[in-house]
N, C-alpha and C. Protein backbone atom coordinates (compact mmCIF):
# COMPACT_ATOMS: atom_id res chain seq x y z
N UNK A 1 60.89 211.23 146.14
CA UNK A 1 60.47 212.14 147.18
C UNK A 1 61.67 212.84 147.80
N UNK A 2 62.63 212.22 148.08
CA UNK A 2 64.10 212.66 148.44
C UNK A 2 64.53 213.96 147.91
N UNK A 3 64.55 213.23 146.29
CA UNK A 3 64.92 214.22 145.12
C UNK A 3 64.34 215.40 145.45
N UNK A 4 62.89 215.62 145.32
CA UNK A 4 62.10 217.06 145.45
C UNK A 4 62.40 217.75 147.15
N UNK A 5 62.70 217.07 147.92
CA UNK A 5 62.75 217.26 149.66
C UNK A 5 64.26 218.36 149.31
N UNK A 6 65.21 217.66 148.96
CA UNK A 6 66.74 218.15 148.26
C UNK A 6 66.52 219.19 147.23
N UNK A 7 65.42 219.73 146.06
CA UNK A 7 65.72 220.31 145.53
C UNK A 7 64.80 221.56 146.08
N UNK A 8 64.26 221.57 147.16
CA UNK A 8 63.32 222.37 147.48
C UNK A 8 64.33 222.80 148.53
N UNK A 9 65.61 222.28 149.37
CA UNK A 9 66.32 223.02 150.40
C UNK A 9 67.51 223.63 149.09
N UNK A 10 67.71 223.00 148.45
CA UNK A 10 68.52 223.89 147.56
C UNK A 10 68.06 225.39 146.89
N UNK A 11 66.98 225.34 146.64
CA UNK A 11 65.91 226.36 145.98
C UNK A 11 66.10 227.56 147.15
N UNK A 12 65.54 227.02 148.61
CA UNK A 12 65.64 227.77 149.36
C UNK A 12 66.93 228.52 150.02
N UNK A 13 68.06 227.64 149.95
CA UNK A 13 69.51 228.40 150.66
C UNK A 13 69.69 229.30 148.85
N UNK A 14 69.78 228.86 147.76
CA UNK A 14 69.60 229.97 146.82
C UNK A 14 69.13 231.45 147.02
N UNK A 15 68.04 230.83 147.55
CA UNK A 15 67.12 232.24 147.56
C UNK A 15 67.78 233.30 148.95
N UNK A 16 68.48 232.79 149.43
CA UNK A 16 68.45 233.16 150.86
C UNK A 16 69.91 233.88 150.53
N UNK A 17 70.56 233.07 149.85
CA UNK A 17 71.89 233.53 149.29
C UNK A 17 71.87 234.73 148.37
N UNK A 18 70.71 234.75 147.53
CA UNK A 18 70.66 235.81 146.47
C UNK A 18 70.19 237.11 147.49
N UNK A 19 69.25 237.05 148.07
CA UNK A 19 69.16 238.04 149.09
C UNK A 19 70.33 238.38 149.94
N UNK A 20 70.82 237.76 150.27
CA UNK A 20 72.35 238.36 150.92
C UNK A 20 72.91 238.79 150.07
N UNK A 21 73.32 238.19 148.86
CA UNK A 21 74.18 239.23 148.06
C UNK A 21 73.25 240.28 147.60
N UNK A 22 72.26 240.59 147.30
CA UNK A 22 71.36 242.07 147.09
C UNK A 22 72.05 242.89 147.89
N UNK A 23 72.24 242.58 149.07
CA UNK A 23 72.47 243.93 150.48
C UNK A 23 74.12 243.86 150.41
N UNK A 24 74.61 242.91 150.22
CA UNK A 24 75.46 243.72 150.28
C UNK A 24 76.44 244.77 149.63
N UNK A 25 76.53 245.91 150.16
CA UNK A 25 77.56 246.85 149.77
C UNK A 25 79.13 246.92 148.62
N UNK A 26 78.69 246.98 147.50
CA UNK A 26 79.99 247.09 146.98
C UNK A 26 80.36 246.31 145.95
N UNK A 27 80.07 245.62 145.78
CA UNK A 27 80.26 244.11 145.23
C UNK A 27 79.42 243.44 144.20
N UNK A 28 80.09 243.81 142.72
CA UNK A 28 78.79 243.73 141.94
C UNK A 28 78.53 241.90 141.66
N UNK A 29 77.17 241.71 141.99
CA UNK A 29 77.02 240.70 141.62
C UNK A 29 75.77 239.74 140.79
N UNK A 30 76.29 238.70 140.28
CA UNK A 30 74.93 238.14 139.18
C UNK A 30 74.66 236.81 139.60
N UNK A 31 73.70 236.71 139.11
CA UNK A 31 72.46 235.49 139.28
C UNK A 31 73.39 234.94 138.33
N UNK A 32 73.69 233.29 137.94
CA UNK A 32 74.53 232.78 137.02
C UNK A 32 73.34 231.80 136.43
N UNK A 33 73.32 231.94 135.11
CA UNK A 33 72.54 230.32 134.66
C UNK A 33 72.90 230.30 133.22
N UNK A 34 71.99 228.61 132.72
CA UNK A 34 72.73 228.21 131.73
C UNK A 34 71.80 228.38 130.58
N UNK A 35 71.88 228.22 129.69
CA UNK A 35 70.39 228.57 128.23
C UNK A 35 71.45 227.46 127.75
N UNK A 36 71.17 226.35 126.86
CA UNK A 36 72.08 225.81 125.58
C UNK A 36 73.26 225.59 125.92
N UNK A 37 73.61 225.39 126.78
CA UNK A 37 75.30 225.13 127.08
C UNK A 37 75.93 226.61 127.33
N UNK A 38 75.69 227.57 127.29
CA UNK A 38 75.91 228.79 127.07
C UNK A 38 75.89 229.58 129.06
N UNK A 39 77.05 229.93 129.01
CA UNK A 39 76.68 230.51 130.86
C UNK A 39 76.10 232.05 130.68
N UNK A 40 75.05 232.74 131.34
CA UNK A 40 74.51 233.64 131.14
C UNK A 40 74.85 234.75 132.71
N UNK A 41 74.95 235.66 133.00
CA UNK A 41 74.85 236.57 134.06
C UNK A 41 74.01 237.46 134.22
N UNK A 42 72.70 237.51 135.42
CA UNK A 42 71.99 238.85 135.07
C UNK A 42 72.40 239.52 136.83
N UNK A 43 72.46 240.83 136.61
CA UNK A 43 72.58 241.72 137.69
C UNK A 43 71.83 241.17 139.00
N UNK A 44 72.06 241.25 139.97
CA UNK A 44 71.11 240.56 141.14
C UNK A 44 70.48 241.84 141.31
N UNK A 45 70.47 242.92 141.29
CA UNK A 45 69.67 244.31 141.54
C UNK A 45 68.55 244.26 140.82
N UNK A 46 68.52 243.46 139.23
CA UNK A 46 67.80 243.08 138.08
C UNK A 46 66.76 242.63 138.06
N UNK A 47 67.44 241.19 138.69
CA UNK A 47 66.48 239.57 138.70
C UNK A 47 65.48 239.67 139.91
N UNK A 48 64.52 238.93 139.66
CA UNK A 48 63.09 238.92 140.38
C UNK A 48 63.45 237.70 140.95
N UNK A 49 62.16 237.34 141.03
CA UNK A 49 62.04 235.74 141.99
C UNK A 49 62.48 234.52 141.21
N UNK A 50 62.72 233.64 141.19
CA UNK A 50 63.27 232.39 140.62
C UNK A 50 61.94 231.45 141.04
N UNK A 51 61.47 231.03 139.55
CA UNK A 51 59.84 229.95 139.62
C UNK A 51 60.53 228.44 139.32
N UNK A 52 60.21 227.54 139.49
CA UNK A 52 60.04 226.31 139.01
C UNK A 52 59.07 226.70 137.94
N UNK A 53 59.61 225.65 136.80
CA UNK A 53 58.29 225.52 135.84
C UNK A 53 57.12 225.69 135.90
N UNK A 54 56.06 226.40 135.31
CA UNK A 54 54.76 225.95 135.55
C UNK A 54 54.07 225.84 133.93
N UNK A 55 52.94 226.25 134.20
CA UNK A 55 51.94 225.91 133.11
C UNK A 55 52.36 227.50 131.94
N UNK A 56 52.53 227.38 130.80
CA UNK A 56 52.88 228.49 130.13
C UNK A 56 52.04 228.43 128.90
N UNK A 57 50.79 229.27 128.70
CA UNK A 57 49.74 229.52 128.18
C UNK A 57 50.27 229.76 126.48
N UNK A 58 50.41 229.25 125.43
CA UNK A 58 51.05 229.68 124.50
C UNK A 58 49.98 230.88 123.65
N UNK A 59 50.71 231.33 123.39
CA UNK A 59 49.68 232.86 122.31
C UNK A 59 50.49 232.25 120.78
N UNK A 60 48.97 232.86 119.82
CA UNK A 60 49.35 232.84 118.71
C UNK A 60 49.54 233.91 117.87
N UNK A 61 50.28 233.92 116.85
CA UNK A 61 50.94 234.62 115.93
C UNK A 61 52.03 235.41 116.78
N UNK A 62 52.90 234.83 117.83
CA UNK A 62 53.79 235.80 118.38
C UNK A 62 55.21 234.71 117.96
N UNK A 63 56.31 235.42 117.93
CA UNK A 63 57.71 235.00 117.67
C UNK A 63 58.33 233.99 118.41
N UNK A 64 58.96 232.94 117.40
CA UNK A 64 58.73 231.45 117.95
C UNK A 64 59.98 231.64 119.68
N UNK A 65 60.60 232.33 119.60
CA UNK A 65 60.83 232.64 121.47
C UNK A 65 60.13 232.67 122.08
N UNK A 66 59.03 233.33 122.00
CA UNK A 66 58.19 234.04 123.33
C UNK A 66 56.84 232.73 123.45
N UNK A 67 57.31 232.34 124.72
CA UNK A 67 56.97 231.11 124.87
C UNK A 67 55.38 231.49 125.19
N UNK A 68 54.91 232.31 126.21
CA UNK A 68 53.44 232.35 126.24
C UNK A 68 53.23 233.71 127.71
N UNK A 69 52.29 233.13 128.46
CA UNK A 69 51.94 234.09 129.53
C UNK A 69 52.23 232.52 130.63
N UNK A 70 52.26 233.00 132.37
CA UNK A 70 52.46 232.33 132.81
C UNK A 70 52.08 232.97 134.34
N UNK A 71 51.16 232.38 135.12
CA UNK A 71 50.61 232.80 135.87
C UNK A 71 51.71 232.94 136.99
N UNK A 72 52.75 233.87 137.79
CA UNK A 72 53.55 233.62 138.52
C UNK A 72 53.28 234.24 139.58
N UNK A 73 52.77 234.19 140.99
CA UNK A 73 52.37 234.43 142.34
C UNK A 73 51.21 235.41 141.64
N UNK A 74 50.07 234.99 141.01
CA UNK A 74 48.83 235.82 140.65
C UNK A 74 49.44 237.13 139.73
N UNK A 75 50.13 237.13 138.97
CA UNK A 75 50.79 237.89 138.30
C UNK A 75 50.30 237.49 136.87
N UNK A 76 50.47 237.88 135.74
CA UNK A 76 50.03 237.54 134.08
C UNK A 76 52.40 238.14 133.35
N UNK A 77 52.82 237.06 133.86
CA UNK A 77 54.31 237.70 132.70
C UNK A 77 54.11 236.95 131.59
N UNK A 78 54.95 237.50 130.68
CA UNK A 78 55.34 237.08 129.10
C UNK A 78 56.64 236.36 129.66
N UNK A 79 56.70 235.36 128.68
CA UNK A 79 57.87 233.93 129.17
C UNK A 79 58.87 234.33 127.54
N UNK A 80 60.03 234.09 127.97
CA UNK A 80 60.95 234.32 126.70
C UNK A 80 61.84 232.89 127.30
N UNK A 81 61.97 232.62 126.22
CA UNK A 81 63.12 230.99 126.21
C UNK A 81 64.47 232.13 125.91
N UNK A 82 65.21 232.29 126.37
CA UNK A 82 66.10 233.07 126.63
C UNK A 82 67.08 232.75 125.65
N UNK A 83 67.38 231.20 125.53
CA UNK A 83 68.19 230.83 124.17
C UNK A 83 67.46 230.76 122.66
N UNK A 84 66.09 230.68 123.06
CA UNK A 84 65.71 230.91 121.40
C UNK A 84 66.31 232.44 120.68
N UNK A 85 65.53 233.26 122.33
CA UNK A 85 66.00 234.72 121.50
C UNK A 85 67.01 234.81 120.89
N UNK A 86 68.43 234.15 121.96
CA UNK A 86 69.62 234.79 121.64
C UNK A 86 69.77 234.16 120.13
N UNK A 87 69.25 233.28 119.44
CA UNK A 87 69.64 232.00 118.28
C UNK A 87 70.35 231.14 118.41
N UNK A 88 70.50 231.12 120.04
CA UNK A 88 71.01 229.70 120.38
C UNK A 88 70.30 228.09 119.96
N UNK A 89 68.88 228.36 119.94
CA UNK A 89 68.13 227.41 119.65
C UNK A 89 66.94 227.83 119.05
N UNK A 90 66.12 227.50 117.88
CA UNK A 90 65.63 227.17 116.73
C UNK A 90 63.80 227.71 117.65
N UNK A 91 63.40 227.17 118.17
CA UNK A 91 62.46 227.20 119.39
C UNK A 91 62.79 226.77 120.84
N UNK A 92 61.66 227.16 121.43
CA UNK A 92 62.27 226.28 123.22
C UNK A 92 61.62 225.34 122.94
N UNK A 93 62.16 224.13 123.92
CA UNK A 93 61.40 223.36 124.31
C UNK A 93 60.22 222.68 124.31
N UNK A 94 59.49 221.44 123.64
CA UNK A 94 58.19 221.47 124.37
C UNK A 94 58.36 221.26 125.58
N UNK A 95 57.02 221.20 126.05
CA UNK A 95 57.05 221.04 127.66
C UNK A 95 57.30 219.91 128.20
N UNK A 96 56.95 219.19 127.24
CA UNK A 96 57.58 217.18 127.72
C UNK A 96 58.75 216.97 127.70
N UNK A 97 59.81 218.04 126.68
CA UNK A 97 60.88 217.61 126.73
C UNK A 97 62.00 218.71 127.41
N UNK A 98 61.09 219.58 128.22
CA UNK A 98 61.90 220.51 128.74
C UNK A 98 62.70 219.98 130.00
N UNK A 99 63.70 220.28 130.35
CA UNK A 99 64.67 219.35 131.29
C UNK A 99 64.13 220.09 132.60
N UNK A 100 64.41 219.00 133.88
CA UNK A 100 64.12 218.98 135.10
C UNK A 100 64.59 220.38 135.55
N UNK A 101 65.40 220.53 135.46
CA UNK A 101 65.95 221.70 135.94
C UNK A 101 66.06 223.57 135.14
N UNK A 102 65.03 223.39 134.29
CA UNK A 102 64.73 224.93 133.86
C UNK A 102 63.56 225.68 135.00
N UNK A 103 64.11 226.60 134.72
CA UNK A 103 63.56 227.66 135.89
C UNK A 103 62.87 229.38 135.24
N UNK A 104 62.40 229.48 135.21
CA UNK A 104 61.22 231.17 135.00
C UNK A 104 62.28 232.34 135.85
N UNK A 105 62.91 233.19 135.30
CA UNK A 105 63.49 234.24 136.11
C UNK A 105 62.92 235.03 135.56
N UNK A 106 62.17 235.74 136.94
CA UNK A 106 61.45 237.24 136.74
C UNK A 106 62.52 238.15 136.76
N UNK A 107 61.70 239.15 135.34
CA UNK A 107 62.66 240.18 136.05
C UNK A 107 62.24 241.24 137.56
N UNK A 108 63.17 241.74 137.79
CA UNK A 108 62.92 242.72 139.19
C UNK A 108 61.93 243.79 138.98
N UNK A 109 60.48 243.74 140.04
CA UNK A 109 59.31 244.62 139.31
C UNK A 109 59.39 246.10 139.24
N UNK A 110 60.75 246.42 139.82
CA UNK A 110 61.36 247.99 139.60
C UNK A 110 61.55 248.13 138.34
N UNK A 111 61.76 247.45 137.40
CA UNK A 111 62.23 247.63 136.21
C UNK A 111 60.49 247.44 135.36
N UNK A 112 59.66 247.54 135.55
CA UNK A 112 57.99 247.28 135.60
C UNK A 112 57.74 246.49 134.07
N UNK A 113 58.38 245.47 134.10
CA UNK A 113 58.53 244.39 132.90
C UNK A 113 58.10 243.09 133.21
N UNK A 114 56.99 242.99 133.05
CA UNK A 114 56.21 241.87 133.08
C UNK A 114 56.13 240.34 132.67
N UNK A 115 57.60 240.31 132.23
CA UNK A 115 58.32 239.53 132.10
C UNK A 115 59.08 238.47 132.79
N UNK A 116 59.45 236.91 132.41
CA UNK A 116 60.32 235.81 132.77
C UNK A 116 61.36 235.61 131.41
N UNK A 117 62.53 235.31 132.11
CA UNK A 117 63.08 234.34 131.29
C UNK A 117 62.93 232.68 131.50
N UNK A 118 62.60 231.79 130.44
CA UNK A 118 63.18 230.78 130.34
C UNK A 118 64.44 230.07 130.21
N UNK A 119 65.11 229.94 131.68
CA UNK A 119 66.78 228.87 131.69
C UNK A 119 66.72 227.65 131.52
N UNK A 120 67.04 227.19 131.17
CA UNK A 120 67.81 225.22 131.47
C UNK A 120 68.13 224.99 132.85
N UNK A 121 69.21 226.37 132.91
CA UNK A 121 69.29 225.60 134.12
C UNK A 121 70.29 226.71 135.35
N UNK A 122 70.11 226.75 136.55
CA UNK A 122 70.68 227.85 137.73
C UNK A 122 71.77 227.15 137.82
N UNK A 123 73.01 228.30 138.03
CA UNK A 123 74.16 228.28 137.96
C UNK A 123 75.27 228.50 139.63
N UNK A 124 74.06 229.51 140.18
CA UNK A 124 74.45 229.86 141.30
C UNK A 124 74.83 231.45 141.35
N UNK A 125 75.39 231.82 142.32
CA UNK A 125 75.66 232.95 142.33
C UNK A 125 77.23 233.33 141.78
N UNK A 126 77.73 234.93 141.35
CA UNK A 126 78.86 234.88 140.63
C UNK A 126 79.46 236.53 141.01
N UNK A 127 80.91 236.65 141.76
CA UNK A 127 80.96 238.03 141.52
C UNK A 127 81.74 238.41 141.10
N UNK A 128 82.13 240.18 140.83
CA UNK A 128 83.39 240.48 140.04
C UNK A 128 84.65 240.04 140.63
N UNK A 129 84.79 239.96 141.75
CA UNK A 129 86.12 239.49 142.07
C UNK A 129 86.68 238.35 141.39
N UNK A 130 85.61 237.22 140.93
CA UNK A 130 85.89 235.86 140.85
C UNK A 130 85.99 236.06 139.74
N UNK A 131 85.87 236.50 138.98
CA UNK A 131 85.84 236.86 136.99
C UNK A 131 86.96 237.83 136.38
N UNK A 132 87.17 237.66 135.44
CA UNK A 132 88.01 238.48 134.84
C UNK A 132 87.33 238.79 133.26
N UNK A 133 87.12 239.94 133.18
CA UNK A 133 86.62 240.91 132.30
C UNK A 133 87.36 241.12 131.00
N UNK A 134 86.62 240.29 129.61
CA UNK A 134 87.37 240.05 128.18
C UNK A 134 87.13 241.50 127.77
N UNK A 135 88.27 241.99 127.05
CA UNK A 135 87.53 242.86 126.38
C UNK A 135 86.72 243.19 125.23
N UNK A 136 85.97 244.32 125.08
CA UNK A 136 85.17 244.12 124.00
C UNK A 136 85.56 244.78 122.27
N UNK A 137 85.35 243.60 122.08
CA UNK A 137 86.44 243.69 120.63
C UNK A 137 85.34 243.17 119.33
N UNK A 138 84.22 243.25 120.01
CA UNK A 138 83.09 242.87 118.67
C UNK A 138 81.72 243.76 119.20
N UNK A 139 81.20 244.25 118.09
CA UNK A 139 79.87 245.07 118.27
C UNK A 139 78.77 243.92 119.39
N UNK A 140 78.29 244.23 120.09
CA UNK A 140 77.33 243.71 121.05
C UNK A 140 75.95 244.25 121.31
N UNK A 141 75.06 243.77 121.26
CA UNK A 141 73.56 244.44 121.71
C UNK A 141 73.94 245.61 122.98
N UNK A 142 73.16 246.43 123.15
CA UNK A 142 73.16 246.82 124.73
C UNK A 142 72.92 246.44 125.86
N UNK A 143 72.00 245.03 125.31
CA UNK A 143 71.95 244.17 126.74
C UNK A 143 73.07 243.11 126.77
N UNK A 144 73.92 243.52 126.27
CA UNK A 144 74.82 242.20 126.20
C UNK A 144 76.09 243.25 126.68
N UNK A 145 76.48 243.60 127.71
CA UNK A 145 77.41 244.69 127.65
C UNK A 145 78.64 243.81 127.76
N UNK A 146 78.97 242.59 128.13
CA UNK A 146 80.60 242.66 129.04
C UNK A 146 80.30 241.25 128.74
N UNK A 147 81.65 240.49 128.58
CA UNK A 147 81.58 239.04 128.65
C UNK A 147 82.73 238.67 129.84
N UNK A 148 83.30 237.46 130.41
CA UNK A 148 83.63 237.50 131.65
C UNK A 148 84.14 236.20 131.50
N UNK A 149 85.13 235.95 132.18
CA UNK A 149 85.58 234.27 132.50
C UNK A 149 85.97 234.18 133.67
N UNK A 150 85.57 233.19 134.11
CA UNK A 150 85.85 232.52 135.82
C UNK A 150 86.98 231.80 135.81
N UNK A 151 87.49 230.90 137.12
CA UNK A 151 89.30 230.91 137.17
C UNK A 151 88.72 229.31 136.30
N UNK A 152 87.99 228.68 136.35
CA UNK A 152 87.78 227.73 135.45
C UNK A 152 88.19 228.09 133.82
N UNK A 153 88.04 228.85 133.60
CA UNK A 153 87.99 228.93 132.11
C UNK A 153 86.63 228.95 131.41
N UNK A 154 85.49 228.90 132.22
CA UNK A 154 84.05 229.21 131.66
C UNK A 154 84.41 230.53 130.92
N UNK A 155 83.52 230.77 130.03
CA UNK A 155 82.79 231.83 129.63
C UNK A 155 81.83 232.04 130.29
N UNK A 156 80.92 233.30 130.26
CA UNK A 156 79.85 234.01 131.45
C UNK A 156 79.52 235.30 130.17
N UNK A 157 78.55 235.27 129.56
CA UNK A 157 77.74 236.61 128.77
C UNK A 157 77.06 237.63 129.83
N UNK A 158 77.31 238.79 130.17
CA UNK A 158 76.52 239.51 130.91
C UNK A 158 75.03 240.43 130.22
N UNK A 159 74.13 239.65 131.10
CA UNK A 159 72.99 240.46 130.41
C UNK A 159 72.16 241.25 131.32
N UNK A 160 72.14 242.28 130.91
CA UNK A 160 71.72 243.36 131.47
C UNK A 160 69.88 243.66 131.17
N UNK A 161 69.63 243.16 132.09
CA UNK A 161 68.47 243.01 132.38
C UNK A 161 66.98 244.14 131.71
N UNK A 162 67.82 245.12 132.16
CA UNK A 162 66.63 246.93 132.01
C UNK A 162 66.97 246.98 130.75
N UNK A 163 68.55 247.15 129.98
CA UNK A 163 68.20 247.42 128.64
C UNK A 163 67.73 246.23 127.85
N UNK A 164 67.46 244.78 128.03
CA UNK A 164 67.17 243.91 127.30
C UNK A 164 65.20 244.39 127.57
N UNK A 165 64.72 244.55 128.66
CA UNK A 165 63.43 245.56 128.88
C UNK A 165 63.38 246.27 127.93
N UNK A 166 64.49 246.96 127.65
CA UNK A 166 64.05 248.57 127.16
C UNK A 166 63.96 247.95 125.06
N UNK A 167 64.55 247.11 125.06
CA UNK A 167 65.17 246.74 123.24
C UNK A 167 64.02 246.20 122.78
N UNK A 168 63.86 246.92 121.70
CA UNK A 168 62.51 247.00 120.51
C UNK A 168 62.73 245.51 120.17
N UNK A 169 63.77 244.75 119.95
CA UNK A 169 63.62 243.17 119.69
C UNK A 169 62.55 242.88 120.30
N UNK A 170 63.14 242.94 121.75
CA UNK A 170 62.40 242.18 122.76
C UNK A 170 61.18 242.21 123.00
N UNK A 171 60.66 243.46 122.94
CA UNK A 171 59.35 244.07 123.38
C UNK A 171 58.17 243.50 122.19
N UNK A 172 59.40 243.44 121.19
CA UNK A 172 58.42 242.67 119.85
C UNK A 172 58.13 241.50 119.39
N UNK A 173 56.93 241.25 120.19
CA UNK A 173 57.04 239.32 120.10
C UNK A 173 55.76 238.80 119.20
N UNK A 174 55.42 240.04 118.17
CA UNK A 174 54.11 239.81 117.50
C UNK A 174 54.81 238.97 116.36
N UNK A 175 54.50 237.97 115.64
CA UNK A 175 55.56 237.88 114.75
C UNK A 175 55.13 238.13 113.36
N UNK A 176 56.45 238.35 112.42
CA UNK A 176 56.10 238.60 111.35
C UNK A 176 55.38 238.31 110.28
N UNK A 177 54.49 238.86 109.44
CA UNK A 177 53.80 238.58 108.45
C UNK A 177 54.32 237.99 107.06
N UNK A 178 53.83 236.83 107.02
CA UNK A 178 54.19 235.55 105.94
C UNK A 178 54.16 236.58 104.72
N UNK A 179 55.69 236.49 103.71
CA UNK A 179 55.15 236.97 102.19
C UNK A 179 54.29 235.48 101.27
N UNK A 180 53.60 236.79 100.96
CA UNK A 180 53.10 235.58 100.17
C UNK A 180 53.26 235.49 98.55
């Protein structure tokens, strides 16, 4: 009971934190989380609300990423395991063995994408000051614009939220027809 009392004031100074950095002026900054061991960045202008797990309706014949539909504040989004897409991992998760700490990030409904990602796991918040910017020296998707390292020595992938929206991959979660 502790545990959930603690992860429900954490959830909340998050949220309270991500809204402060929205407003303020100047300062570009990202939502940080993890897929596969892998650190991910999406724009805070981007990202929607942050869900706890819930119930995720699976559809058939769609691409073993796209996890299902998922009822989020009376809403109908499409759920993407965020590391299957990338080929970090093979499928997501079942649901028994999905870890305590994965989370549903909507995207922002300005961007009118009806969509969640599936994380492992929230990272916290992250800004340019604190990062230093690799350059780009290998072909990259368009949602993948910039990669980034913190004074740790992490790696950080920046994903850009609207064009990963906008990419015919993504949008295409019917899946392909078996040769026979």
């Amino acid at each position: 009971m502790a545990q959930r009392e603690a992860l429900k004031q954490l959830q909340a100074r998050l949220a309270e934190r991500l809204q402060a950095a929205r407003t303020e002026e100047g300062r570009a900054g990202w939502l940080a989380v993890e897929a596969e061991g892998a650190g991910f960045l999406f724009p805070l202008q981007q990202a929607g609300e942050i869900f706890p797990m819930v119930d995720i309706l699976p559809l058939a014949h769609t691409r073993p990423w796209f996890c299902g539909v998922a009822n989020l504040r009376g809403g109908l989004h499409g759920v993407v395991d965020l590391a299957s897409f990338l080929g970090l991992r093979a499928a997501p998760p079942s649901e028994a063995s999905a870890r305590e700490g994965a989370r549903l990030i909507a995207f922002n409904p300005a961007l009118r994408a009806l969509c969640a990602l599936r994380v492992d796991a929230m990272a916290g918040l992250r800004h340019a000051e604190d990062l230093v910017a690799l350059p780009n020296d290998t072909a990259r998707p368009a949602f993948a614009p910039h990669q980034w390292r913190d004074s740790g020595g992490r790696l950080w992938q920046e994903v850009d939220l609207a064009e990963l929206a906008a990419s015919d991959t993504f949008v295409s979660i019917a899946a392909e027809a078996a040769s026979a």
